[in-house]
Protein backbone atom coordinates (compact mmCIF):
# COMPACT_ATOMS: atom_id res chain seq x y z
CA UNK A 1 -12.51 8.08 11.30
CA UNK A 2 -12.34 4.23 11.79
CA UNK A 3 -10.36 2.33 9.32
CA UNK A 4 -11.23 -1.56 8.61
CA UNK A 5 -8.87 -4.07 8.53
CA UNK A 6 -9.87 -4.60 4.87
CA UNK A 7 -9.18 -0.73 4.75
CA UNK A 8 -5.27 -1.23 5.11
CA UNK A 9 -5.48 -4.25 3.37
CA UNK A 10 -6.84 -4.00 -0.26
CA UNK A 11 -6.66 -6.24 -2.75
CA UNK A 12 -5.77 -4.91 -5.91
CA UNK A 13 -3.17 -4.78 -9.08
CA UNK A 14 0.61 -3.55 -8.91
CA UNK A 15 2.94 -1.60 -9.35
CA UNK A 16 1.81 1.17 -6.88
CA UNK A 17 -1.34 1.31 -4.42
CA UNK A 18 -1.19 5.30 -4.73
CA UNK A 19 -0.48 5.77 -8.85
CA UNK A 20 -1.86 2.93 -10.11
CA UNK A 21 -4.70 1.71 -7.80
CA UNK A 22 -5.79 5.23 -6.39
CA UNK A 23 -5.89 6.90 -9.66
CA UNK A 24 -8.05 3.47 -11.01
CA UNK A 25 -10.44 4.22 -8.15
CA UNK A 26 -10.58 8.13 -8.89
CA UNK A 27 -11.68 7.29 -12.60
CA UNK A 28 -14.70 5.14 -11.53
CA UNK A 29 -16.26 7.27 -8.83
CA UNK A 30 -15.54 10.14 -11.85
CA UNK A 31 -17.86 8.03 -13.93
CA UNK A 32 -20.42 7.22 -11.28
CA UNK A 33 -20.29 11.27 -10.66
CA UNK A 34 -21.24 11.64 -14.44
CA UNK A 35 -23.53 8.94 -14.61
CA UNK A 36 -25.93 11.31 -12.43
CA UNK A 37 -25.56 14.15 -14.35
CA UNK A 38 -28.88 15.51 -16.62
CA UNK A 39 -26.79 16.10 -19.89
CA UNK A 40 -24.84 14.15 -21.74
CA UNK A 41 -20.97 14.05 -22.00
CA UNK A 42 -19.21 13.57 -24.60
CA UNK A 43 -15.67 13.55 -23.86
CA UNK A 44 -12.73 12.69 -21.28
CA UNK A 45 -9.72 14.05 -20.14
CA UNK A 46 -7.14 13.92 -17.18
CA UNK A 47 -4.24 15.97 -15.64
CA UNK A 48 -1.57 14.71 -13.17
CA UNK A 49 0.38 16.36 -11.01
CA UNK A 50 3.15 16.06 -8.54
CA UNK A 51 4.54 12.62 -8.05
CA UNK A 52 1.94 11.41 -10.55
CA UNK A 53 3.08 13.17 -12.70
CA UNK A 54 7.23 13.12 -12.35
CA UNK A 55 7.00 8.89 -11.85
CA UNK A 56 3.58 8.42 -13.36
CA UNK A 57 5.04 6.64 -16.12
CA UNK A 58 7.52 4.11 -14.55
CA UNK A 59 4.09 3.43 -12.09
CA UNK A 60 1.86 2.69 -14.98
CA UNK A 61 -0.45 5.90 -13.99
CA UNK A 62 -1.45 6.75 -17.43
CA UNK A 63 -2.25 3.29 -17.88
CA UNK A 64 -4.19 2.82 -14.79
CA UNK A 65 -5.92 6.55 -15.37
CA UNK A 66 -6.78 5.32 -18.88
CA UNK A 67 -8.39 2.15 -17.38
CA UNK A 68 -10.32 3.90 -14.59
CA UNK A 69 -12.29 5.86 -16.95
CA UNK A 70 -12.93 2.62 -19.21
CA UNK A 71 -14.66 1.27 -15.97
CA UNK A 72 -12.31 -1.26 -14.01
CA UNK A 73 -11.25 -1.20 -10.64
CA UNK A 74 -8.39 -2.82 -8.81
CA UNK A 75 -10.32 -5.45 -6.83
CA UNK A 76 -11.82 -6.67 -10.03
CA UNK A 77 -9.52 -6.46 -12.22
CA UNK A 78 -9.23 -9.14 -15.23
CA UNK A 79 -5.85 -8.53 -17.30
CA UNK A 80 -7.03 -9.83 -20.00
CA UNK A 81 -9.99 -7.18 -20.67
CA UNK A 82 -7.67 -4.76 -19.62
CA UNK A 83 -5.31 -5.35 -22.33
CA UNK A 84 -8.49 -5.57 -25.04
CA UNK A 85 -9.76 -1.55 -23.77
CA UNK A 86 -6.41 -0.36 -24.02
CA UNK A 87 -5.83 -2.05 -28.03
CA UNK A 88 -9.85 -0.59 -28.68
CA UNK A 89 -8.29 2.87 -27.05
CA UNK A 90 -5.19 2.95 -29.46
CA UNK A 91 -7.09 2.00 -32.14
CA UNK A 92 -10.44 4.39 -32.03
CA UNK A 93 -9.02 6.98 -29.44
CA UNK A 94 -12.45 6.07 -27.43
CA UNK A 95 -13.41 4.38 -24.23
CA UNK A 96 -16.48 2.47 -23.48
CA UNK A 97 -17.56 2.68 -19.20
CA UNK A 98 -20.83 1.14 -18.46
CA UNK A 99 -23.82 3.29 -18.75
CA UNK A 100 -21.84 5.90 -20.58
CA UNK A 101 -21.44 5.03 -23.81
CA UNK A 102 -18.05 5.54 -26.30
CA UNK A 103 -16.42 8.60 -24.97
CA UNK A 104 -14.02 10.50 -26.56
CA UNK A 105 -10.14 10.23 -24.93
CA UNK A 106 -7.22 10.57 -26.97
CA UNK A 107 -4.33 9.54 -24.49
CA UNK A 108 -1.96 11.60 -26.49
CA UNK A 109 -3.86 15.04 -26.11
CA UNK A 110 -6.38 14.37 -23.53
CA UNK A 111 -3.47 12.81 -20.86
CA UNK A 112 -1.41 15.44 -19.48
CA UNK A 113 1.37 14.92 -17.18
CA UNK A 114 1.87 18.55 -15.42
CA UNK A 115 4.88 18.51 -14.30
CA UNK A 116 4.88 22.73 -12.89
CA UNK A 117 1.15 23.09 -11.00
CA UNK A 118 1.84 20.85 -8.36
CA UNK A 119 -1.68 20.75 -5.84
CA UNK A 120 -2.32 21.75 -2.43
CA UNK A 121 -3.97 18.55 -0.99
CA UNK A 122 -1.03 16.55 -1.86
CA UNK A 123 1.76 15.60 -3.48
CA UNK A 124 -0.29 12.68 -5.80
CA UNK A 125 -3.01 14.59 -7.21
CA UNK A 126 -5.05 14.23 -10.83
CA UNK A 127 -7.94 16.48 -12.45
CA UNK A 128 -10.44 14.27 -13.74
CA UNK A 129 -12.94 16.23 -16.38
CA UNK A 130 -15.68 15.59 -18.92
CA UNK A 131 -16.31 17.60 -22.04
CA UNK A 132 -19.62 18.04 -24.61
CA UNK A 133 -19.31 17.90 -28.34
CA UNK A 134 -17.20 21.30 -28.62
CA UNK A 135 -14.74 19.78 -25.90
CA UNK A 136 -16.11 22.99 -23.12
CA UNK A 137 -15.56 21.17 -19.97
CA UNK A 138 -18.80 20.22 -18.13
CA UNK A 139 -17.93 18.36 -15.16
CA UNK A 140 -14.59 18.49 -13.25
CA UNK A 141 -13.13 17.14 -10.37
CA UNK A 142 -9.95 17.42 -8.18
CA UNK A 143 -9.09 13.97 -6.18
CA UNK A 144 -6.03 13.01 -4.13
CA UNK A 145 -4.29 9.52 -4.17
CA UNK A 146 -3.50 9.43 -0.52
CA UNK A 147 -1.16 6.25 -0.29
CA UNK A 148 -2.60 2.95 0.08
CA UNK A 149 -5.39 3.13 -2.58
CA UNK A 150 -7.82 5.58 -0.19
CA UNK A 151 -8.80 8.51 -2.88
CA UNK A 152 -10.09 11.42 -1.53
CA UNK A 153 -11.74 14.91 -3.40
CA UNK A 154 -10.87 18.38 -2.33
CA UNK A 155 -14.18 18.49 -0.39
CA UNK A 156 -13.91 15.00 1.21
CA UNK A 157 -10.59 15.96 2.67
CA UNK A 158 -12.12 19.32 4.33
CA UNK A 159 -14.32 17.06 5.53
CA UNK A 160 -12.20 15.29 7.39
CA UNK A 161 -10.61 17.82 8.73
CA UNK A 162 -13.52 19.89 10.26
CA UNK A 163 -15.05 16.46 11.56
CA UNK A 164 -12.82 14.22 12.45
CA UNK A 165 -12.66 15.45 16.36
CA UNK A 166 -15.90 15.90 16.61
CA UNK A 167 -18.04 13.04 15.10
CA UNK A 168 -18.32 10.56 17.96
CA UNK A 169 -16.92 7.14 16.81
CA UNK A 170 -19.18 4.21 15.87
CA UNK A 171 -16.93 1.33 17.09
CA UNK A 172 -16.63 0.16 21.07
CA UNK A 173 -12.51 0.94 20.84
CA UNK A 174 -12.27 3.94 19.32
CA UNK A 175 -8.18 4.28 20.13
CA UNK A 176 -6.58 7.58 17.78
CA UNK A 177 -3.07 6.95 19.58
CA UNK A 178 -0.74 3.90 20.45
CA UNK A 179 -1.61 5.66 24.29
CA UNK A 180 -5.54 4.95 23.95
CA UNK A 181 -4.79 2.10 22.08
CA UNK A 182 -2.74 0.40 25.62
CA UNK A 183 -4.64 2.10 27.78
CA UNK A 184 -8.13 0.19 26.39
CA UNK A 185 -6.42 -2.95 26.30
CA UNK A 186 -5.41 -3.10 30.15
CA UNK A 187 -9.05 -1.34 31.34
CA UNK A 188 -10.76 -3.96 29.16
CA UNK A 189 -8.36 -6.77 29.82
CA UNK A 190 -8.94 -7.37 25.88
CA UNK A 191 -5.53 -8.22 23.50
CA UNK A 192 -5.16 -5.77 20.40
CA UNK A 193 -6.60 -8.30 17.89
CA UNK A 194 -9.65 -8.37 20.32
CA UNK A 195 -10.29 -5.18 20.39
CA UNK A 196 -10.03 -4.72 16.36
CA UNK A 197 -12.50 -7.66 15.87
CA UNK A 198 -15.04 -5.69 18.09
CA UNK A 199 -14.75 -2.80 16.15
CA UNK A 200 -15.06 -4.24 12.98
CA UNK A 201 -17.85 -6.56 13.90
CA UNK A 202 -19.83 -3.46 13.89
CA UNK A 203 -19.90 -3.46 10.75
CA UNK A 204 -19.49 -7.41 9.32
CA UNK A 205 -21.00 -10.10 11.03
CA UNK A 206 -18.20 -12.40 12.53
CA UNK A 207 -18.35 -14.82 9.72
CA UNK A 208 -17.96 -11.65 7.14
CA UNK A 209 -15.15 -10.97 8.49
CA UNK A 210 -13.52 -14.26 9.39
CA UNK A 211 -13.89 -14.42 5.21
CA UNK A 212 -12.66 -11.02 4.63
CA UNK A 213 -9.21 -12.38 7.12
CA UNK A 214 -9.13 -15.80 4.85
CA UNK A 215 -9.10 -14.18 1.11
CA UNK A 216 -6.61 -11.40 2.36
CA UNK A 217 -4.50 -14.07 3.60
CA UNK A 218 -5.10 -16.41 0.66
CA UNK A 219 -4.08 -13.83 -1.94
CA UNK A 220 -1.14 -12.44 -0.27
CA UNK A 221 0.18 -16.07 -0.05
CA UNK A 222 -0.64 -16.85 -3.20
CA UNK A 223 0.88 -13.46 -4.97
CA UNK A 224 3.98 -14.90 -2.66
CA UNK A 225 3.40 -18.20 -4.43
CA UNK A 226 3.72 -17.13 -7.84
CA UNK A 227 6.64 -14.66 -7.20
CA UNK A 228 8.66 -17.74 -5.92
CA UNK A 229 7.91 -19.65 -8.86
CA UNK A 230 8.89 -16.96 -11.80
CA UNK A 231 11.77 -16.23 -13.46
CA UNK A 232 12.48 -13.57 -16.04
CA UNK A 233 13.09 -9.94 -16.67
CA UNK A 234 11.18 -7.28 -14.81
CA UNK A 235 9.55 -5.00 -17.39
CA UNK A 236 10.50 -1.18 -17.61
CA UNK A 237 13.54 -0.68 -19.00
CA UNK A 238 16.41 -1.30 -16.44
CA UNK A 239 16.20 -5.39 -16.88
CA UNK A 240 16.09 -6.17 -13.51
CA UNK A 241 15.79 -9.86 -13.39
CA UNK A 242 13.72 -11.72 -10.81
CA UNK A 243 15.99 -13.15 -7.96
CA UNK A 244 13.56 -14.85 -5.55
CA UNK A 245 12.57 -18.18 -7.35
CA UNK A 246 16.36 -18.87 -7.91
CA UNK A 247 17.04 -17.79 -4.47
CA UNK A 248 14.09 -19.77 -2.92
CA UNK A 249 15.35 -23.22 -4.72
CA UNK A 250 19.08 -22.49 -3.58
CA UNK A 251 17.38 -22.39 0.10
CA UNK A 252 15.30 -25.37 -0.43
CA UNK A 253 18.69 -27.08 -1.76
CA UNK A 254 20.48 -26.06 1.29
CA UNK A 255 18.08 -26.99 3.83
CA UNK A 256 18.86 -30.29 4.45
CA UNK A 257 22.40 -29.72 5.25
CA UNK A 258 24.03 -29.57 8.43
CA UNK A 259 26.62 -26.57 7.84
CA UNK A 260 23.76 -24.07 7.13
CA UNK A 261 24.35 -21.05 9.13
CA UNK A 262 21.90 -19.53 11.21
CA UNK A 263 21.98 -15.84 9.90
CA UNK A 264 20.84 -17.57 6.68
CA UNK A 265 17.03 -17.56 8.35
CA UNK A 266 17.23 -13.59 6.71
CA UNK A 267 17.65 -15.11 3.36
CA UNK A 268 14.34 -17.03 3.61
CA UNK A 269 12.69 -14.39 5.23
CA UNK A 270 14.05 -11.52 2.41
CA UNK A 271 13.21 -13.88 -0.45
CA UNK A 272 9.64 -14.21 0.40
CA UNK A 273 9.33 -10.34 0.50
CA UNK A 274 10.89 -9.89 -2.82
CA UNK A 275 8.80 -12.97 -4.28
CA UNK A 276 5.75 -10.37 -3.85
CA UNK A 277 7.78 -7.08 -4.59
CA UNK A 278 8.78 -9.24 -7.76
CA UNK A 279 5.22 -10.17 -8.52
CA UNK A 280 4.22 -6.25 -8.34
CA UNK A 281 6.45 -4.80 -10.08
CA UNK A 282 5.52 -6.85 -13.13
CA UNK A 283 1.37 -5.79 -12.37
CA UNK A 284 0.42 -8.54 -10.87
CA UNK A 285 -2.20 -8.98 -8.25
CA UNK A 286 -1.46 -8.08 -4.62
CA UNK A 287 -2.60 -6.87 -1.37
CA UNK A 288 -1.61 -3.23 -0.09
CA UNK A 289 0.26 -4.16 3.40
CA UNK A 290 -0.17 -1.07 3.47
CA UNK A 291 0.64 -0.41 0.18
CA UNK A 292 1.98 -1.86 -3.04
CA UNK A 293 5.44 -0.51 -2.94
CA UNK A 294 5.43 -2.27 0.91
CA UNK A 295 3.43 -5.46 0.15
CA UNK A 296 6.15 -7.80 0.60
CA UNK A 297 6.48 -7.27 4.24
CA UNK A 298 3.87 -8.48 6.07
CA UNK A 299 3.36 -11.79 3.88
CA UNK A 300 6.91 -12.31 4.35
CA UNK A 301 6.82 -12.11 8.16
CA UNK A 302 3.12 -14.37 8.21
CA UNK A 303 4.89 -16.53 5.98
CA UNK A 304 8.20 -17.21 8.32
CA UNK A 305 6.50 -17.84 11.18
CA UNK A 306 4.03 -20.22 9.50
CA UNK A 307 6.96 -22.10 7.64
CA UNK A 308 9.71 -21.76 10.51
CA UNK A 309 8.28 -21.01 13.72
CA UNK A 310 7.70 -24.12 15.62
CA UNK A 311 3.58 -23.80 17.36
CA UNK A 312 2.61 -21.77 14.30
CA UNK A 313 -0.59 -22.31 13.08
CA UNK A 314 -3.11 -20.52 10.40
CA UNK A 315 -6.21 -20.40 12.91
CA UNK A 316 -4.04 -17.04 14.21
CA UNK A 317 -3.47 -15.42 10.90
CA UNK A 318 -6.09 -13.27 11.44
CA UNK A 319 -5.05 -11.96 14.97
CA UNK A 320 -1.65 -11.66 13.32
CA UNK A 321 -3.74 -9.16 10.39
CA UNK A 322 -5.51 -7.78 13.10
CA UNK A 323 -3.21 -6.53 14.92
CA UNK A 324 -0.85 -5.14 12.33
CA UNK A 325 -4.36 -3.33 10.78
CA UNK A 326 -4.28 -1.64 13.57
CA UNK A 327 -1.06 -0.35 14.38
CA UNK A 328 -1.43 0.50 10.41
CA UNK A 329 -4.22 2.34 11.04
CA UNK A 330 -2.51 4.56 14.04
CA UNK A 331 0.02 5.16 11.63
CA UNK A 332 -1.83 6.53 8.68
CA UNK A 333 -4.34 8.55 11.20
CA UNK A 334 -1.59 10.30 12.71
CA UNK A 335 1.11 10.49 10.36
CA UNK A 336 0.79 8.92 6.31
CA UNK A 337 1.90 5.21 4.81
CA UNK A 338 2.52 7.54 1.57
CA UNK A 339 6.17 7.59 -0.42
CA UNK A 340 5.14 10.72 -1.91
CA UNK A 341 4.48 12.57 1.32
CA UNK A 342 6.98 11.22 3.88
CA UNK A 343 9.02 9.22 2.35
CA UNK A 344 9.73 5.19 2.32
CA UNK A 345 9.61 5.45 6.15
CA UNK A 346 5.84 5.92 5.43
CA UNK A 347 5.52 2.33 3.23
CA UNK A 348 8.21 0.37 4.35
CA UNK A 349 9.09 1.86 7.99
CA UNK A 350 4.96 1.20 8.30
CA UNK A 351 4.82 -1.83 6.97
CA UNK A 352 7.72 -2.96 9.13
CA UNK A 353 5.97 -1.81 12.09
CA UNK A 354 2.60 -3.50 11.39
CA UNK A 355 4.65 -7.04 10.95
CA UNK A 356 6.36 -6.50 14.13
CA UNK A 357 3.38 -6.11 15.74
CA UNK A 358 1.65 -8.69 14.03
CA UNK A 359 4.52 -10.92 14.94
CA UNK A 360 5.20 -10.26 18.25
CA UNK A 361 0.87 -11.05 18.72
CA UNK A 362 1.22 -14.24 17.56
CA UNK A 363 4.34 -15.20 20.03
CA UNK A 364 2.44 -14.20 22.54
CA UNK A 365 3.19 -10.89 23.20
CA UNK A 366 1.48 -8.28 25.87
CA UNK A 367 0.31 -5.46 24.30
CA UNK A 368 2.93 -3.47 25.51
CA UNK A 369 5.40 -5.72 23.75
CA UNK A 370 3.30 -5.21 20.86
CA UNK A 371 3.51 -1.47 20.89
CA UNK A 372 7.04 -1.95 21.77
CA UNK A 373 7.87 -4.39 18.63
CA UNK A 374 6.08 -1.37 15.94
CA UNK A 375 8.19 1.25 17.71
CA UNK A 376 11.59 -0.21 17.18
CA UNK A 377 10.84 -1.25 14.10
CA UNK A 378 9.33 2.72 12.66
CA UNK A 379 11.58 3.85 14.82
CA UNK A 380 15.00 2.29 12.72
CA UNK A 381 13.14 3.63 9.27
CA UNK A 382 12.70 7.21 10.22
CA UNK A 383 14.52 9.56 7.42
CA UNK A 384 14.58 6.58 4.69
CA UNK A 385 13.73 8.22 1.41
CA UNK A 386 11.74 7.02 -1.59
CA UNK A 387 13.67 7.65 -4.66
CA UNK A 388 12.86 4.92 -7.48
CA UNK A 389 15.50 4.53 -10.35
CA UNK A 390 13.21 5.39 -13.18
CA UNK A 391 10.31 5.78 -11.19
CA UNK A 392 9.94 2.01 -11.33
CA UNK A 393 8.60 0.40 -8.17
CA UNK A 394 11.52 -2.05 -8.25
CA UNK A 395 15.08 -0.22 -7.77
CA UNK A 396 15.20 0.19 -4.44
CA UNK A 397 11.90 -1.06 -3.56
CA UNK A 398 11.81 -4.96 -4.35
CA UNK A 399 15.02 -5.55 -1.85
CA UNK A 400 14.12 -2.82 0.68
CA UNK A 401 11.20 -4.87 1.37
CA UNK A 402 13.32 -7.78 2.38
CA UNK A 403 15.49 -5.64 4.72
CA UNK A 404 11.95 -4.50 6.06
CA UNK A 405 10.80 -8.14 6.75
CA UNK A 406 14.16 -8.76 8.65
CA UNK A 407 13.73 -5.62 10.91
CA UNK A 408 10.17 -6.45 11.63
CA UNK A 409 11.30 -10.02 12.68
CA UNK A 410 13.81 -8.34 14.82
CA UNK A 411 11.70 -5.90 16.31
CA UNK A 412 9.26 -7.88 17.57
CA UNK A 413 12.33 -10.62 19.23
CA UNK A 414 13.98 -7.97 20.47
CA UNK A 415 10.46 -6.59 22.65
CA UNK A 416 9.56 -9.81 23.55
CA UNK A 417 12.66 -9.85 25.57
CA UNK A 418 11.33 -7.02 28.01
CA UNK A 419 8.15 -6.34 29.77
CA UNK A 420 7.06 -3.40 27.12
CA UNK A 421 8.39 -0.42 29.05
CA UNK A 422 10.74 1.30 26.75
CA UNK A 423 11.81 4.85 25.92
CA UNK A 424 10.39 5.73 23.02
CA UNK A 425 6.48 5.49 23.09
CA UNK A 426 5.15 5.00 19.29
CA UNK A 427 3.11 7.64 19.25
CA UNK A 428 6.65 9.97 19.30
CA UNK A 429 7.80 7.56 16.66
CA UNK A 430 4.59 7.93 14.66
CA UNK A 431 4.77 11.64 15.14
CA UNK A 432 8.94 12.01 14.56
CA UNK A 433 8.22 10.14 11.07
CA UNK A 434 5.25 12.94 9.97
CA UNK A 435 7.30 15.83 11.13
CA UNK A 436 10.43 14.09 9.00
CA UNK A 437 8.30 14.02 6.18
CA UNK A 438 7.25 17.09 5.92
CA UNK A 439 10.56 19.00 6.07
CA UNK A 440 12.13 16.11 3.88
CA UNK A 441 12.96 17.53 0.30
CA UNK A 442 10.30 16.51 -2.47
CA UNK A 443 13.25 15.25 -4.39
CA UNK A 444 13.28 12.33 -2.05
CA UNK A 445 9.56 11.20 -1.86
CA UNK A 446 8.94 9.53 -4.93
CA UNK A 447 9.75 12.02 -7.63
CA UNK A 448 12.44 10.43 -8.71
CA UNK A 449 14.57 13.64 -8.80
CA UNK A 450 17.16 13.07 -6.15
CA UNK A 451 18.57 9.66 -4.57
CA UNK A 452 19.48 6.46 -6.06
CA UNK A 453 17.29 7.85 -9.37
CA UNK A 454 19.64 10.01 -10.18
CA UNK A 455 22.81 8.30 -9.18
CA UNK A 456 22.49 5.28 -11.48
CA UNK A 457 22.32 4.44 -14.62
CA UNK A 458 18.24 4.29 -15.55
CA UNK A 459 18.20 2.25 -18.65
């Protein structure tokens, strides 16, 4: 199955790509499913279970759910409206989708968080149904938030597994492993970023997706923006104040100064990856990189190299997306970018990888260098855990994003010093992190039963 560029990077709303977005997206292709239906419903309600269910609430899923089945969607949402469905939903116990008319939900009975039926697709999984006038269910379906915003039903993901070996592909570099993926590149004598634009041009004309690179960029660095320039508290409950802007102006203070140590480069690339882990935590707008809880990383990297690395220049932003998309795209193919099934080495151990990548591109990296730079960086995330204090997408999360920009800034300097033969190919790495994943304990991938969330104070 080929996965866009604008596949692994979304535009949507914090806190979380797989609880908030993903069950947003569930609730309006629920309503377009009832919207062809011959009778006429009269009710709504939804169940969650697994991690949606056990950190649902510190990852605004009930929220999200609630505004999914009102009619909004992530890459058009407008807070404002938001906030008016969910006063007319407290106050008449009724939403309003388009084409529907007022439906019956009543967040306090019709909202179920189940924590003891956990489902067999996976770990972040919600049961979306409709009911007539004597509340008898009439419609009902099962859909999985897969990490990263993708949704899928019970009978899309059978799909994909019965087809996706034998469908031919559509695109002209159709590479399933970091192997295909090199060996491509030196039979075509094309660079990584090449080779994505060609495949995505089968789709998009060159200009649509020269657009598509230029408003993923724009928002990411503008999310960025507004995290350096906010202050406050962090809502949830644990009063986590926002560090970056205070941070970012100490920097800019400091710059000027002769005595500034070198290893203080980290601090500027750290704070830009917390700017945007700041600015999601608190709902605002962002772009999965490849997801919400990992959306700091890649900006931060794009944004160090444009700011500090002397020859940078934004014409090559989009072979530094490029790129990354598509060792992002090896990575969710073959193993998962979601907390909730593998862990944080499947958000932030990703995201580092795609940055490195991206990174080592624009330096001028071969594309065995490039494949190198992802490696080391997965490689030094395998076994990291996803345990949020509270369930909050900000304790660990907003700093671990910052450690995950450094990495990926290391990675790629550190391949760029040898030819690209290494040890560990990242397929193995790729493959050592979904193996890891599995037989790590469900404690540690976002449940917030185990970890950190249990060994601090949550309020």
């Amino acid at each position: 199955m080929f996965l866009s560029v604008f596949d692994i990077f979304k535009i949507g709303v914090g806190p979380s790509s797989s609880h908030t977005m993903g069950p947003m997206v569930a609730g309006g292709r629920f309503l377009d499913h009832l919207r062809g239906l011959p009778f006429h419903v009269h009710g709504l309600r939804a169940s969650l279970h697994g991690s949606l269910a056990f950190t649902g609430k510190g990852h605004a899923t009930d929220r999200a759910t609630i505004l999914g089945l009102a009619g909004f969607l992530p890459d058009s949402y407008d807070h404002a409206r938001a906030e008016e469905a969910l006063e007319t939903n407290r106050r008449t116990r009724q939403l309003a989708p388009p084409g529907l008319g007022p439906l019956v939900f009543d967040p306090e009975r019709d909202l179920i968080f189940d924590y003891d039926q956990p489902l067999p697709g996976h770990p972040n999984a919600m049961i979306l149904m409709a009911t007539d006038a004597q509340g008898d269910v009439i419609a009902r379906e099962v859909y999985y938030s897969i990490g990263g915003g993708f949704v899928q039903t019970e009978a899309e993901a059978q799909a994909i597994d019965d087809h996706a070996l034998r469908d031919p592909s559509p695109v002209p570099y159709p590479f399933r492993s970091a192997a295909e993926m090199l060996e491509m590149a030196t039979t075509s004598g094309r660079s990584i970023a090449q080779m994505k634009r060609l495949n995505e041009a089968r789709f998009r004309t060159p200009a649509e997706i020269e657009a598509g690179l230029d408003r993923i960029w724009a928002v990411m660095s503008g999310c960025l923006d507004r995290g350096l320039g906010a202050s406050g508290t962090l809502p949830g409950g644990l009063s986590i104040p926002r560090r970056a802007g205070a941070i970012h102006a100490a920097l800019k203070a400091e710059a000027g100064m002769n005595l500034t140590a070198p290893h203080v480069i980290n601090d500027w690339i750290s704070t830009y990856a917390m700017a945007v882990n700041e600015e999601n935590a608190a709902g605002g707008q962002v772009v999965t990189a490849p997801t919400n809880g990992a959306a700091g990383v890649v900006p931060a990297v794009l944004r160090y190299w444009l700011d500090h690395v002397p020859g940078a220049s934004t014409a090559r932003v989009g072979e530094f997306l490029l790129t990354a998309a598509a060792i992002g795209g090896l990575i969710k193919r073959n193993a998962s970018i979601s907390g909730a099934e593998c862990g944080c080495q499947a958000e932030v151990g990703s995201a580092a990888a795609m940055a490195a990548a991206g990174l080592a591109a624009v330096l001028g990296a071969t594309p065995a260098q490039i494949e190198n730079a992802a490696e080391i960086a997965l490689e030094h995330h395998l076994g990291m855990t996803c345990d949020p204090v509270k369930g909050l997408v900000q304790v660990p999360c907003i700093e671990r994003n910052g450690l995950g920009a450094i990495k990926a800034v290391a990675a790629a300097s550190l391949a760029l010093r040898g030819d690209g033969r290494h040890f560990v190919p990242l397929d193995a790495a790729i493959e050592t992190m979904r193996q890891t994943g599995r037989d790590m304990h469900s404690n540690y991938k976002e449940t917030s039963l185990g970890g950190l969330a249990v060994n601090v104070p949550n309020c």
